[in-house]
C-alpha atoms as a PDB file:
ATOM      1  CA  UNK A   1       1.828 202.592 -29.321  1.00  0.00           C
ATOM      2  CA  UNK A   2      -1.084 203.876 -26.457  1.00  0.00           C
ATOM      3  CA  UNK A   3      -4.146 205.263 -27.122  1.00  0.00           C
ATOM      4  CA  UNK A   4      -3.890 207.920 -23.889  1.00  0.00           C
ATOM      5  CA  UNK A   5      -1.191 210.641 -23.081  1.00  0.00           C
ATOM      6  CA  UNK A   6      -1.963 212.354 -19.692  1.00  0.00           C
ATOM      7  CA  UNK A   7      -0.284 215.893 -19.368  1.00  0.00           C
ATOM      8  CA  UNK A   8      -0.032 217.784 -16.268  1.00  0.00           C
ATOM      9  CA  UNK A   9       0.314 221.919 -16.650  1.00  0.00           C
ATOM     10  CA  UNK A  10       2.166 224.159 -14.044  1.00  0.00           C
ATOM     11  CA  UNK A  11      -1.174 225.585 -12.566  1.00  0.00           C
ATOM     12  CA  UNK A  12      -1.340 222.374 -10.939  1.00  0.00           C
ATOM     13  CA  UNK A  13      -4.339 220.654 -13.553  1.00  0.00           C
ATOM     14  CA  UNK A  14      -4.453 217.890 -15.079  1.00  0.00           C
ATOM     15  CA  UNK A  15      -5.602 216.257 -18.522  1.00  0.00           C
ATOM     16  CA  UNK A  16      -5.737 213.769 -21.343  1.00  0.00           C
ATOM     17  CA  UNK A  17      -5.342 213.603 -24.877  1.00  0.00           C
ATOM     18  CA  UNK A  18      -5.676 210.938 -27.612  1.00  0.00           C
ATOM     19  CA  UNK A  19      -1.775 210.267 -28.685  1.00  0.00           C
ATOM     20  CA  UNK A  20      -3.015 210.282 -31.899  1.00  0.00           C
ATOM     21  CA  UNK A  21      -4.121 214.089 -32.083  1.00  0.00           C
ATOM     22  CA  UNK A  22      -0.804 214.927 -30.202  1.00  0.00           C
ATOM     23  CA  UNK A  23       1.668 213.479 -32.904  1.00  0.00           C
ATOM     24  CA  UNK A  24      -0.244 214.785 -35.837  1.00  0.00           C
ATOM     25  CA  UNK A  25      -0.868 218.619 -33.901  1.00  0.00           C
ATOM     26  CA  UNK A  26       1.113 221.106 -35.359  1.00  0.00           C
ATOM     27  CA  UNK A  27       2.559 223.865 -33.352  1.00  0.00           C
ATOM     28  CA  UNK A  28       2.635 223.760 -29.431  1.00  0.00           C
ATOM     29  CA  UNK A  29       0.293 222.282 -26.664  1.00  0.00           C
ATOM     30  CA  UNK A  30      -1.474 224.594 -24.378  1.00  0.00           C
ATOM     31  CA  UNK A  31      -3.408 223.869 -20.877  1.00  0.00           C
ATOM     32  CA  UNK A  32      -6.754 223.991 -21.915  1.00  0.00           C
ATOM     33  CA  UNK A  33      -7.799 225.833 -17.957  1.00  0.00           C
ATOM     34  CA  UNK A  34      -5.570 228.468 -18.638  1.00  0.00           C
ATOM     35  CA  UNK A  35      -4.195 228.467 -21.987  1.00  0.00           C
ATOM     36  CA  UNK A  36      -0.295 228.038 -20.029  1.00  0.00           C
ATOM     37  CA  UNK A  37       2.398 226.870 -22.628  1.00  0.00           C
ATOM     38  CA  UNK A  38       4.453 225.002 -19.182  1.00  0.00           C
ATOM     39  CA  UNK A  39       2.936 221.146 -20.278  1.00  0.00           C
ATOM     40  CA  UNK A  40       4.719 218.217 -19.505  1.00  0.00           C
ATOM     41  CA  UNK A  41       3.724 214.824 -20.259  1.00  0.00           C
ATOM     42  CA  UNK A  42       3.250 212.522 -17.945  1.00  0.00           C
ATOM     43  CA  UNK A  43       1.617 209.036 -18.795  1.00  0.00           C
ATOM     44  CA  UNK A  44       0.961 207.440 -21.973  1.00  0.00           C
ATOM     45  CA  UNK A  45      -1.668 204.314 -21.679  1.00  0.00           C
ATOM     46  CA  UNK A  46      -4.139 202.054 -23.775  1.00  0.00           C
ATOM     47  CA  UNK A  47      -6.207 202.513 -20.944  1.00  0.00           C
ATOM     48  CA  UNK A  48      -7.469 205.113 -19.626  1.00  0.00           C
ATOM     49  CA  UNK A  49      -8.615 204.541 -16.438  1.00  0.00           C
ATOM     50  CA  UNK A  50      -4.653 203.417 -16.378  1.00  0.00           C
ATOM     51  CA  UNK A  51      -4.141 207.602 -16.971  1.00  0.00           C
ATOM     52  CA  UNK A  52      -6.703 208.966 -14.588  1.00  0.00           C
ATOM     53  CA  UNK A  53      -5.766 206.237 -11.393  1.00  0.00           C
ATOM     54  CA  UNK A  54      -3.270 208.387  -9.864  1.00  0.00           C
ATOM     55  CA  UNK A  55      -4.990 211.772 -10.002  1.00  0.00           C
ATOM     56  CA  UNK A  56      -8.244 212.737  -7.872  1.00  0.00           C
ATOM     57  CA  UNK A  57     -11.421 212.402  -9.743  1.00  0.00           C
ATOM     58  CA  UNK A  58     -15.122 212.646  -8.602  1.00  0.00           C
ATOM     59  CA  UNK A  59     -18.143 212.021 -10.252  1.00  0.00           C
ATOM     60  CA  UNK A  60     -20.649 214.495  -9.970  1.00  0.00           C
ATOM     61  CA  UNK A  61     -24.099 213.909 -11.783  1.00  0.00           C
ATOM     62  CA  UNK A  62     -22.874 211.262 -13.884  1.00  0.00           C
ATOM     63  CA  UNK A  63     -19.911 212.970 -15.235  1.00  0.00           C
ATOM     64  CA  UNK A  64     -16.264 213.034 -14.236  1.00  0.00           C
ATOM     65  CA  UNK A  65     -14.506 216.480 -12.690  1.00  0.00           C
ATOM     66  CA  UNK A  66     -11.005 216.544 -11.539  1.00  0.00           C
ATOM     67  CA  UNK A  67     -11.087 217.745  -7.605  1.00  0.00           C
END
């Protein structure tokens, strides 16, 4: 079983969950930029710098932002 499940909404963002949370969530997901039910998953990891290496991430002042 992996840790990470990346998701990718229809407004084009990106982002991660813990697979964990997902299974035991009850209801639907939602894109947590703009609250869009169109989801789909698309990696699921133990890593997750496995989950973030194909998207485009910066840091800026010590955090991480997706471009």
């Amino acid at each position: 079983m992996s840790i990470y499940t990346s998701f990718k909404c229809k407004c084009g963002r990106e982002f991660v969950l813990l697979s964990e949370e997902v299974q035991s969530m009850k209801g639907y997901l939602v894109c947590p930029y703009c609250s869009g039910r169109g989801v789909k998953k698309e990696k699921a990891t133990n890593s997750l710098k496995e989950c973030m290496s194909a998207r485009a991430y910066i840091r800026v002042n010590g955090y991480l932002r997706q471009k």
